[in-house]
N, C-alpha and C. Protein backbone atom coordinates (compact mmCIF):
# COMPACT_ATOMS: atom_id res chain seq x y z
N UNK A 1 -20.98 -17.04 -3.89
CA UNK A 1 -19.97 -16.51 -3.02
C UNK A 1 -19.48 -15.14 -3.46
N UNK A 2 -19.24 -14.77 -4.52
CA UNK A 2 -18.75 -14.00 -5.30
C UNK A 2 -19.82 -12.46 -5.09
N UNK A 3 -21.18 -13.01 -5.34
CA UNK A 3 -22.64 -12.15 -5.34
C UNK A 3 -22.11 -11.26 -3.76
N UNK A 4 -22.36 -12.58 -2.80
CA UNK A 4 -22.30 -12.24 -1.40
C UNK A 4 -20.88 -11.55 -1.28
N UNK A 5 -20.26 -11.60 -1.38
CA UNK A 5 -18.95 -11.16 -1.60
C UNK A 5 -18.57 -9.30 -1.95
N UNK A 6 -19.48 -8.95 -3.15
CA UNK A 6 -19.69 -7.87 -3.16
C UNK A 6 -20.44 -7.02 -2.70
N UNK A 7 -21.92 -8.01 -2.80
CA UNK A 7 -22.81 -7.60 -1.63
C UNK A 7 -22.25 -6.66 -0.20
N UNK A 8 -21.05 -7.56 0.43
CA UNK A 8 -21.07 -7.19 1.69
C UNK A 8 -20.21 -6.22 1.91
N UNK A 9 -19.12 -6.29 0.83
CA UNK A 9 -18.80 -5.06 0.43
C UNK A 9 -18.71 -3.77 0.34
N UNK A 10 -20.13 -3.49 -0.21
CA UNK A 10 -21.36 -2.64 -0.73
C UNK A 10 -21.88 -2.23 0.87
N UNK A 11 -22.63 -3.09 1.69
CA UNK A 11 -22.98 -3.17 2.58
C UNK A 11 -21.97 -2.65 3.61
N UNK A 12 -20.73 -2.19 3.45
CA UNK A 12 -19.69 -2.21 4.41
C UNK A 12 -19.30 -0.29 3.77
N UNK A 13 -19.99 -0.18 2.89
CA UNK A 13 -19.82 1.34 2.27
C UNK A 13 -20.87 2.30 2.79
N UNK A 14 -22.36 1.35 2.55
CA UNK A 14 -23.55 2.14 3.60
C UNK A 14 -23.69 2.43 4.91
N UNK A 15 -22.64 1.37 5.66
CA UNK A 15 -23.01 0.97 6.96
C UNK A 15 -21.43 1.18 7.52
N UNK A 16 -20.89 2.02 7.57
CA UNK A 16 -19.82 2.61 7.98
C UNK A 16 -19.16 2.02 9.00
N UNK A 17 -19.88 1.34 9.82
CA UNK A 17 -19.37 0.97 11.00
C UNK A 17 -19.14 -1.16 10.56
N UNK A 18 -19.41 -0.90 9.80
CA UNK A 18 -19.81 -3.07 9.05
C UNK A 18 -18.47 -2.63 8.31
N UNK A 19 -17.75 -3.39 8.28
CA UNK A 19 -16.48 -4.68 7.24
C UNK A 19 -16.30 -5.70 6.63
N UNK A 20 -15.95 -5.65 5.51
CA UNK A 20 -16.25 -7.44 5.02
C UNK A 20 -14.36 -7.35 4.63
N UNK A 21 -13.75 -6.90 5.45
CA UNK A 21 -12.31 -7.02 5.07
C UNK A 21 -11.71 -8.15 5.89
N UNK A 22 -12.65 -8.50 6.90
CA UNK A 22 -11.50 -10.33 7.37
C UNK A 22 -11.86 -10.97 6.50
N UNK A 23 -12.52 -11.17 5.32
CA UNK A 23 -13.13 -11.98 4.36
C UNK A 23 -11.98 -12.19 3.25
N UNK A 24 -11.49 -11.01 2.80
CA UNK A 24 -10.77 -10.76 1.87
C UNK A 24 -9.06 -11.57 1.90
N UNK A 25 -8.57 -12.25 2.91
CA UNK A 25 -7.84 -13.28 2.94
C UNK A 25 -8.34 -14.54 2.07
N UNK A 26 -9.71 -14.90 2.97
CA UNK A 26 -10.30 -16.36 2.16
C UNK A 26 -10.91 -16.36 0.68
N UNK A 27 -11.32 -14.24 0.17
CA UNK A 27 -11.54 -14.34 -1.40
C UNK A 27 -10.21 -14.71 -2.25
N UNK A 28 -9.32 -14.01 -1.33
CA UNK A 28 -8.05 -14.53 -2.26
C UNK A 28 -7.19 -15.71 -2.57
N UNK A 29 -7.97 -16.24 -1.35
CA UNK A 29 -7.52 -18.02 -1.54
C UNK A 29 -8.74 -18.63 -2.30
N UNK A 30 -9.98 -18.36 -2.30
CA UNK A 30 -10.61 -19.13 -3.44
C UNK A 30 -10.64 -18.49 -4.79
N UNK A 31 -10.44 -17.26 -5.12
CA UNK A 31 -10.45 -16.60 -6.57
C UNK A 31 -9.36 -16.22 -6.83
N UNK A 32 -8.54 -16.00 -5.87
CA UNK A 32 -7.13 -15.05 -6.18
C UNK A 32 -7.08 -13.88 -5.84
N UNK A 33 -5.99 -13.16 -6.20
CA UNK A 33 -5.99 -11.61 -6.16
C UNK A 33 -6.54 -10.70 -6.48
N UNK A 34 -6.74 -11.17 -8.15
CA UNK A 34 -7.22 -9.95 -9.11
C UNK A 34 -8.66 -9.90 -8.77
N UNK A 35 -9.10 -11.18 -8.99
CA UNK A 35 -10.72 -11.16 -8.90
C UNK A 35 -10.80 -11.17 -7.49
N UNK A 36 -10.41 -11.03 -6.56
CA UNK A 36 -11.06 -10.36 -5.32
C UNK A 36 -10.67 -8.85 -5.42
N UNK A 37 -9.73 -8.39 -5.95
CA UNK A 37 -9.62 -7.07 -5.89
C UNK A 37 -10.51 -6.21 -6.99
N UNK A 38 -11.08 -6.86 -8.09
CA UNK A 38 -12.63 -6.51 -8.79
C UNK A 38 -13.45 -6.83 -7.95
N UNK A 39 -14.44 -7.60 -7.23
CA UNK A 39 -15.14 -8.13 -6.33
C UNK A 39 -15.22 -6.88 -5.63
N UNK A 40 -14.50 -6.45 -4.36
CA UNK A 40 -14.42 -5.35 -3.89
C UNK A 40 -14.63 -4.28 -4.12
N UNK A 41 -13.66 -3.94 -5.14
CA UNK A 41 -14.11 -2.57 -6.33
C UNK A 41 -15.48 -2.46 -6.54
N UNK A 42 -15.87 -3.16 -7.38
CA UNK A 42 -17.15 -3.59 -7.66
C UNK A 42 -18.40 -3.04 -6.32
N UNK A 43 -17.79 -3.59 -5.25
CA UNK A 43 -18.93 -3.68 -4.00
C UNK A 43 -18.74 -2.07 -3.56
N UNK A 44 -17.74 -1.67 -3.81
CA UNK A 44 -17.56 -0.16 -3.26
C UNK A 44 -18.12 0.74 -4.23
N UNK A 45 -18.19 0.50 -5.33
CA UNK A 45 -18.90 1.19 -6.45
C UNK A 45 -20.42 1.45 -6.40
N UNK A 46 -21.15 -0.23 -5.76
CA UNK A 46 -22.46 -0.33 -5.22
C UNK A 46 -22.62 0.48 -4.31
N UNK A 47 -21.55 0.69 -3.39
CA UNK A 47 -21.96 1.30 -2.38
C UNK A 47 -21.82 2.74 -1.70
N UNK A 48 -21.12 3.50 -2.92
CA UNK A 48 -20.87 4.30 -2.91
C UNK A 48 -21.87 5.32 -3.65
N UNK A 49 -22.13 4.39 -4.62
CA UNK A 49 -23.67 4.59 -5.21
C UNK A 49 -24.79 5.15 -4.33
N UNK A 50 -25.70 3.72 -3.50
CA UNK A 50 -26.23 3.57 -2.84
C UNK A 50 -26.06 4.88 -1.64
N UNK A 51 -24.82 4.81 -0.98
CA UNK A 51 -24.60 6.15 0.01
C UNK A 51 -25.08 7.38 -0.39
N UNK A 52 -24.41 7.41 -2.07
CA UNK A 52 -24.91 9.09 -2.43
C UNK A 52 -26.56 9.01 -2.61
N UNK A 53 -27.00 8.11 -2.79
CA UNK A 53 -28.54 8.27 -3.31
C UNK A 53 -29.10 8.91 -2.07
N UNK A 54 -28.43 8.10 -0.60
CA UNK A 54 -29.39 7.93 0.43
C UNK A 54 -28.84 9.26 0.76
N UNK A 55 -27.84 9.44 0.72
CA UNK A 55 -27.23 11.35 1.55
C UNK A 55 -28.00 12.31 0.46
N UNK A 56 -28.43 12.27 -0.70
CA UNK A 56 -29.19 13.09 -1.96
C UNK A 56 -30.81 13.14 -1.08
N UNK A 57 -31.32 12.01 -0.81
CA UNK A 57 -32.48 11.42 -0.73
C UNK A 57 -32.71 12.54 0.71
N UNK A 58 -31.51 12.42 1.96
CA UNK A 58 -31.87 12.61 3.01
C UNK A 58 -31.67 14.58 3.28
N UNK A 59 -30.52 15.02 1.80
CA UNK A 59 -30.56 16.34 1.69
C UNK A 59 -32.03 17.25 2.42
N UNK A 60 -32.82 17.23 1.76
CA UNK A 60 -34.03 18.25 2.35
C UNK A 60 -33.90 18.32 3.81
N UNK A 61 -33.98 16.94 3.95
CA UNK A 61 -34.91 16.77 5.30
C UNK A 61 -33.42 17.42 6.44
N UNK A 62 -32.36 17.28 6.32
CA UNK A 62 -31.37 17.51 7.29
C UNK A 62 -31.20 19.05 6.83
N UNK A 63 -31.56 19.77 5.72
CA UNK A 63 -31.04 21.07 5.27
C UNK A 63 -31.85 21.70 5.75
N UNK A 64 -33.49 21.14 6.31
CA UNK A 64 -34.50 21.85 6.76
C UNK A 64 -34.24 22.34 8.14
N UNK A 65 -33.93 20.98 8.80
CA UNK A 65 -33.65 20.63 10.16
C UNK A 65 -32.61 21.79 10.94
N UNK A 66 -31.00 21.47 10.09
CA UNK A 66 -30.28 22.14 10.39
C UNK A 66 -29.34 23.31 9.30
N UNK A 67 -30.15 24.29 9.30
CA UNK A 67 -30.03 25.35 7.90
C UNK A 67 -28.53 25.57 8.26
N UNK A 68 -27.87 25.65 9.41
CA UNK A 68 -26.34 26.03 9.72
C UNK A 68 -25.72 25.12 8.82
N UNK A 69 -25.71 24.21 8.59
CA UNK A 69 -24.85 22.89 8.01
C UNK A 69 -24.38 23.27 6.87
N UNK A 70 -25.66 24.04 6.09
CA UNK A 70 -25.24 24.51 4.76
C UNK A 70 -23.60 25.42 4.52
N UNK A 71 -23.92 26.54 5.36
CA UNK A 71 -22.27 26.74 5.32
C UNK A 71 -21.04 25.83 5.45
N UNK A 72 -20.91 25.55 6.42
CA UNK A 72 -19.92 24.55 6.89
C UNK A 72 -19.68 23.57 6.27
N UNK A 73 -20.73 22.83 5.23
CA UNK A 73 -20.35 21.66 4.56
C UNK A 73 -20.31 21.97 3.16
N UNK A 74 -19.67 23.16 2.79
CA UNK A 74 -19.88 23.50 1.15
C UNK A 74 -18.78 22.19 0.16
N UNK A 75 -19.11 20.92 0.24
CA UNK A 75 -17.92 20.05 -0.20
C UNK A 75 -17.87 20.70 -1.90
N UNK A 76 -18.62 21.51 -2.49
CA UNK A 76 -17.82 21.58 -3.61
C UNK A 76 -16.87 22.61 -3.82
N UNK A 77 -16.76 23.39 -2.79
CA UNK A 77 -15.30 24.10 -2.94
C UNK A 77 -13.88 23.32 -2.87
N UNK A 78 -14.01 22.22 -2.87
CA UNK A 78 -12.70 20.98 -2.62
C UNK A 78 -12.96 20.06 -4.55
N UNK A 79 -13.68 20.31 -5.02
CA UNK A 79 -13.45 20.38 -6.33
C UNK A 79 -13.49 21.14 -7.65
N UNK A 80 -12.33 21.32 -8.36
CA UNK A 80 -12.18 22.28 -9.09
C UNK A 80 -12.93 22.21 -10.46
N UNK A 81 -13.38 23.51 -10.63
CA UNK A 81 -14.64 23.53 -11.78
C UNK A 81 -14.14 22.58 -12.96
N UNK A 82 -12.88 22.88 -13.13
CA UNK A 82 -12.27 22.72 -14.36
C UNK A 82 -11.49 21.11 -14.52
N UNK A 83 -11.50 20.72 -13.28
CA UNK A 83 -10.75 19.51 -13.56
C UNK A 83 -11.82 18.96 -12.50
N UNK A 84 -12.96 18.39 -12.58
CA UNK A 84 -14.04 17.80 -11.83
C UNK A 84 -13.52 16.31 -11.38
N UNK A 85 -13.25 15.50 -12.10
CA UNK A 85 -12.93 14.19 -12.53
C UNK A 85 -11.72 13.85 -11.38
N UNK A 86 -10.66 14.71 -11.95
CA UNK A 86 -9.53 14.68 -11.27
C UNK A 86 -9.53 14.88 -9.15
N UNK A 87 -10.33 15.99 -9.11
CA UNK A 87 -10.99 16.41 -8.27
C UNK A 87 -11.34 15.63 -6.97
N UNK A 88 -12.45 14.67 -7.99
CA UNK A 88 -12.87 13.54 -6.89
C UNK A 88 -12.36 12.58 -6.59
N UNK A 89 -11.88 12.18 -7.22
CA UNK A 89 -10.49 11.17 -7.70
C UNK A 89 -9.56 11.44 -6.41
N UNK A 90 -9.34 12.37 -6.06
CA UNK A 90 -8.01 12.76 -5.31
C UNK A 90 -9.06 13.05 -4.17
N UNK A 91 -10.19 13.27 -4.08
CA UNK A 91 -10.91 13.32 -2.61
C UNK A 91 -11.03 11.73 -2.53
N UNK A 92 -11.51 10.80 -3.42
CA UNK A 92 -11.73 9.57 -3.07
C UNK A 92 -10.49 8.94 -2.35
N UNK A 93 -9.12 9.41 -2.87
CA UNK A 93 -7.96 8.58 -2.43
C UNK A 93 -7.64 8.79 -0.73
N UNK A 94 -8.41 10.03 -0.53
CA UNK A 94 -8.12 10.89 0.74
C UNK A 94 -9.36 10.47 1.58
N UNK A 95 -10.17 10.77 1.62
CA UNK A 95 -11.44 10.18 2.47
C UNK A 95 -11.67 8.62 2.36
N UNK A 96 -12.58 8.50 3.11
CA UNK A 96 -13.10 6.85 2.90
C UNK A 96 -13.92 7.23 2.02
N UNK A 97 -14.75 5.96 1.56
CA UNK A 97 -15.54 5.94 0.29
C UNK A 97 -16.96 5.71 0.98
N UNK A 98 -17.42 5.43 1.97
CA UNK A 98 -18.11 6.20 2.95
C UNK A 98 -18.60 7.19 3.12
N UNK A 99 -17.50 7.92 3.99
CA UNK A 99 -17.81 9.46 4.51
C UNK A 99 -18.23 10.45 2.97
N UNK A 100 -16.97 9.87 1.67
CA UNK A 100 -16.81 11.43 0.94
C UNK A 100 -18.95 10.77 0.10
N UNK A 101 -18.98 9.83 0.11
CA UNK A 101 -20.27 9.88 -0.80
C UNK A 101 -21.40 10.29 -0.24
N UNK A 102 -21.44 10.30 1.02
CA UNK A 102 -22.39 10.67 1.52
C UNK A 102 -22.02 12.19 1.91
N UNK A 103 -20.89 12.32 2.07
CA UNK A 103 -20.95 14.15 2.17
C UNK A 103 -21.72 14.67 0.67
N UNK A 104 -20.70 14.25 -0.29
CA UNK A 104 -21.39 14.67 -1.73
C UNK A 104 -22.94 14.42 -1.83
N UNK A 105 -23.58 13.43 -1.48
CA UNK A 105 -25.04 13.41 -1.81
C UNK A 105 -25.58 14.45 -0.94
N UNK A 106 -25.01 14.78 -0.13
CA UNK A 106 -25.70 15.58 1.29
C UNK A 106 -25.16 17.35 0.59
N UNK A 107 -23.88 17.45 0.05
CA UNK A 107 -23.95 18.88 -0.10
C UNK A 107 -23.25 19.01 -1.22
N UNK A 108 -23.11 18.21 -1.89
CA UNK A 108 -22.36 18.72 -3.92
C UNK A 108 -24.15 19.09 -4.23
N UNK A 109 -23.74 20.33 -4.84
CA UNK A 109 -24.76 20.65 -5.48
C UNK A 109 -24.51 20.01 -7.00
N UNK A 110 -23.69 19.61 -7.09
CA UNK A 110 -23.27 19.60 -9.25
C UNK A 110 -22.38 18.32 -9.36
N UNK A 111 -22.12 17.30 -8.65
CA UNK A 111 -21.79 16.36 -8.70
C UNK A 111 -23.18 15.41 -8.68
N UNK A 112 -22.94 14.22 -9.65
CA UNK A 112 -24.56 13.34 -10.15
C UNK A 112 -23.47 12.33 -10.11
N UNK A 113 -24.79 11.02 -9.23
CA UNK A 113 -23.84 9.49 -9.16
C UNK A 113 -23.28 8.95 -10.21
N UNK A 114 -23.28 9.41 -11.64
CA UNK A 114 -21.90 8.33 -12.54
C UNK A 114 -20.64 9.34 -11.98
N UNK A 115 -20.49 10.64 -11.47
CA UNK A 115 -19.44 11.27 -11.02
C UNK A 115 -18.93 10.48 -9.80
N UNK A 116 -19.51 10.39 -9.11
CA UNK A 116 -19.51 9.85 -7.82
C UNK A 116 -18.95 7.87 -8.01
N UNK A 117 -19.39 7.46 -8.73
CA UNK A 117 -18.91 6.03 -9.49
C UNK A 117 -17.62 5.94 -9.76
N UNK A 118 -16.97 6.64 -10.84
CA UNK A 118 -16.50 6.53 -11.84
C UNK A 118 -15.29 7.34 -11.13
N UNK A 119 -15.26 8.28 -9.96
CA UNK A 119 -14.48 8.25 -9.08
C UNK A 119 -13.91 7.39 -8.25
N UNK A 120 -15.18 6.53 -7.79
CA UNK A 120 -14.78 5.74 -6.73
C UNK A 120 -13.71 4.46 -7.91
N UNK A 121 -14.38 4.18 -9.04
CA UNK A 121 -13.50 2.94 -9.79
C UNK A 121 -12.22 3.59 -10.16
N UNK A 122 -11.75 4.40 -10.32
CA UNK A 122 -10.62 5.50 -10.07
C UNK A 122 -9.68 5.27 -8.98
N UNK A 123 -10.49 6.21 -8.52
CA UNK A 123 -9.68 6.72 -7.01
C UNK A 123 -9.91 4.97 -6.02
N UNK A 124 -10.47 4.02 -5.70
CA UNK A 124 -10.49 3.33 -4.60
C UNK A 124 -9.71 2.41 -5.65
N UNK A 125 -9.45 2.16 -6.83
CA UNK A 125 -9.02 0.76 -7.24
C UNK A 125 -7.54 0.80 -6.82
N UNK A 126 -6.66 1.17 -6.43
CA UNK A 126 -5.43 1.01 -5.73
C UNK A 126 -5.06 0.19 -4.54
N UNK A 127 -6.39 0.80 -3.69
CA UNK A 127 -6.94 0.29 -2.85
C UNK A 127 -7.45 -0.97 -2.33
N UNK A 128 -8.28 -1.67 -3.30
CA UNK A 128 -8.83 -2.31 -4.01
C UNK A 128 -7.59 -3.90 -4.22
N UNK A 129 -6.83 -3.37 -4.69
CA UNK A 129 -5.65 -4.07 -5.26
C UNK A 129 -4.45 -4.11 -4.11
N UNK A 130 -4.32 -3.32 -3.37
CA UNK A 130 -3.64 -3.67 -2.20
C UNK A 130 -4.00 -4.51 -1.22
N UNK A 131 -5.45 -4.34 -0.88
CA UNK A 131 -5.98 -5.05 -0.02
C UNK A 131 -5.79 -6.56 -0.03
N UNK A 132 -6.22 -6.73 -1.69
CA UNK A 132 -6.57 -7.82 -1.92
C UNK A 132 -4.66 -8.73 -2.19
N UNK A 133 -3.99 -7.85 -2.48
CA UNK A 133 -2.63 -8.92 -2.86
C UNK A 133 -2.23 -8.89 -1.59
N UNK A 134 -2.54 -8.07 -0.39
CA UNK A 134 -1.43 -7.69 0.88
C UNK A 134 -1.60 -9.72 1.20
N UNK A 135 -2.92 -10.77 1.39
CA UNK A 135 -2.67 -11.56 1.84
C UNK A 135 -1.38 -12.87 1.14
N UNK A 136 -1.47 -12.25 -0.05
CA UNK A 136 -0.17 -13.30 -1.09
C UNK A 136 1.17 -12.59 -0.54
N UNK A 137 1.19 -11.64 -0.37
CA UNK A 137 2.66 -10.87 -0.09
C UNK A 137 3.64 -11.36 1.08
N UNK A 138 4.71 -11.87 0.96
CA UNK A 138 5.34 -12.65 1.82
C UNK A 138 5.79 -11.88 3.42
N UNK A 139 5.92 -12.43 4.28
CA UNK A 139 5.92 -11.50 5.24
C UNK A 139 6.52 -10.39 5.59
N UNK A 140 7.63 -10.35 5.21
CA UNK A 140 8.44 -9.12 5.17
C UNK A 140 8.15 -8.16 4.51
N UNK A 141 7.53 -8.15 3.66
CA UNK A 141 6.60 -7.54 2.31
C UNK A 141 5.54 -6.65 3.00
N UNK A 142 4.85 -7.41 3.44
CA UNK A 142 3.70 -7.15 4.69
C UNK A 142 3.81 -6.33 5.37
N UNK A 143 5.27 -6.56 6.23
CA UNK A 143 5.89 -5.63 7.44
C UNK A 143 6.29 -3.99 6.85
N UNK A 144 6.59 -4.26 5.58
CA UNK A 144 7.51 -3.34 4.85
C UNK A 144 5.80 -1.91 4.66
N UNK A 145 5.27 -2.86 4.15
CA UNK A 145 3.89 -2.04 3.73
C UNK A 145 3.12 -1.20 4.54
N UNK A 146 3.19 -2.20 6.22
CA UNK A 146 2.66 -1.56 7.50
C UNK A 146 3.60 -0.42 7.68
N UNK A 147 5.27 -0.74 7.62
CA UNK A 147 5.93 0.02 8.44
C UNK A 147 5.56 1.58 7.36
N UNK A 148 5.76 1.31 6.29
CA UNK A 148 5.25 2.81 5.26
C UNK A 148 4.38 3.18 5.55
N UNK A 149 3.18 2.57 5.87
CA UNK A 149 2.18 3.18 6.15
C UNK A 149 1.90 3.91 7.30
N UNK A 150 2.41 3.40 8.31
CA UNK A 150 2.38 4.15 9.34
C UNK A 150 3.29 5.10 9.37
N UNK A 151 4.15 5.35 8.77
CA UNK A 151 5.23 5.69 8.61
C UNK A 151 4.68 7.47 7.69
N UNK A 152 3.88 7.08 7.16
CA UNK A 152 2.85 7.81 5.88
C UNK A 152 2.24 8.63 7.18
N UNK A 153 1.42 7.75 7.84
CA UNK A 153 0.32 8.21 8.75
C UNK A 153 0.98 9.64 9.87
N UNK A 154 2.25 8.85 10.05
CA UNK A 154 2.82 9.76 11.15
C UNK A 154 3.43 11.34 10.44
N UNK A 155 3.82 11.37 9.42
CA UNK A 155 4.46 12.68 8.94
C UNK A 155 3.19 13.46 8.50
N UNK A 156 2.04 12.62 8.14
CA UNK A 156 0.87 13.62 7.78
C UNK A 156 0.46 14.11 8.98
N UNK A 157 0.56 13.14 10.28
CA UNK A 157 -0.23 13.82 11.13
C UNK A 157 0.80 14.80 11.92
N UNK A 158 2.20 14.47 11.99
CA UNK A 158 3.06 15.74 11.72
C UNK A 158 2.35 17.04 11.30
N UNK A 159 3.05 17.15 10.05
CA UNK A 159 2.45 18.11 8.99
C UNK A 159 0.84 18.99 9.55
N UNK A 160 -0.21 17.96 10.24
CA UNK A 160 -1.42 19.01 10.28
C UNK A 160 -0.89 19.30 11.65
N UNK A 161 -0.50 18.95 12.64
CA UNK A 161 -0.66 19.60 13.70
C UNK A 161 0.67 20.66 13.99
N UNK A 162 1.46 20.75 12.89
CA UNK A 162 2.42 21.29 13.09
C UNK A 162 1.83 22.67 11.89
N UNK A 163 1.11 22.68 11.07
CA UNK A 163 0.02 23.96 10.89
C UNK A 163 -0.48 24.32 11.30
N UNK A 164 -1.62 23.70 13.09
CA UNK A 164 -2.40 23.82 13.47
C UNK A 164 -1.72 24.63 14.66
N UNK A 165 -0.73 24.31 15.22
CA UNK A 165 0.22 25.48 15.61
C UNK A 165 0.71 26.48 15.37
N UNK A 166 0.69 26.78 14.10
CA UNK A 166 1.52 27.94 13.18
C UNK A 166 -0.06 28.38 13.27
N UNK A 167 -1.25 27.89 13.24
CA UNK A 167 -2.32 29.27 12.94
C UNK A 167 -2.94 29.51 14.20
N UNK A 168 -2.69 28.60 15.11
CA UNK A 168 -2.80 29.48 16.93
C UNK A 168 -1.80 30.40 17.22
C-alpha cells in the first residue's frame, strides 16, 4: 500500500493532470500523519526526478523544433548564482513540483537532478505535511486554513494585477 502509495504520487508529478490527493485522507487513517506526509514527499521527489529527466531528455528535440523558446524560457535567471539551493527552494514553494521540474530539465542549463531533488525535499515538505495533517485537523481548523488560504490567494492576485496596471 505504502509502494503504491508513493508510486501514485510520483505518477501524479509526471502526469500533471493525475492526483493521488483523495487518497491522502485514507493514508492518514491507516499510517497516520507523519508517514503519509513522508510517503508523499517521497513520491514527489520520484517524480520530480523522473519530470526533469524526461524535460532534459526532451530538451534537443523541442529546442530544435522551436529555437524561439530559448529566449523566453531562460528559467535560470530566477536563480541566483550565489545562493542556488536557496533559489530553488523558493521556486519549488512557488510553482508546482510539476511545472518548475520540467521547466528546469527543459531550460536550466546548470541545475543537475540531486539540485532538482533536494529542492523538492526542501521546498515541497511543508506541503507535504499540511496535506497530510489537514485530514486530523478539527473542523474549524480546516475552515481557518481554507479561509487563509484563499485569503493568501486573493491579495497575491491583488498585488499582480494591480502591477499589471501600473505597467499598462
Amino acid at each position: 500500500g505504502v509502494a503504491m502509495f508513493v508510486l501514485t504520487s510520483a505518477f501524479a508529478v509526471v502526469m500533471p493532470l493525475a492526483t493521488n490527493l483523495p487518497l491522502v485522507p485514507m493514508a492518514t487513517v491507516a499510517w497516520g500523519p507523519g508517514w503519509t506526509a513522508l510517503a508523499l514527499l517521497a513520491g514527489w521527489m520520484l517524480g520530480s526526478a523522473a519530470s526533469f529527466a524526461l524535460g532534459r531528455h526532451a530538451r534537443g528535440w523541442i529546442l530544435a523544433r522551436f529555437p524561439s523558446v530559448r529566449r523566453h524560457a531562460d528559467i535560470d535567471r530566477l536563480i541566483h548564482p550565489r545562493w542556488r539551493l536557496a533559489s530553488l527552494v523558493s521556486l519549488r514553494m512557488t510553482f508546482p513540483v510539476d511545472v518548475l521540474s520540467y521547466a528546469l530539465g527543459l531550460f536550466s542549463r546548470s541545475t543537475g537532478v540531486g539540485e532538482v531533488v533536494l529542492s523538492t525535499a526542501i521546498g515541497a515538505a511543508p506541503f507535504a505535511a499540511l496535506f497530510a495533517w489537514f485530514p486530523e485537523m478539527p473542523p474549524a481548523l480546516q475552515a481557518a486554513v481554507l479561509v487563509g488560504s484563499v485569503a493568501v490567494f486573493a491579495l497575491h492576485l491583488l498585488w499582480v494585477l494591480g502591477a499589471a496596471r501600473e505597467d499598462a
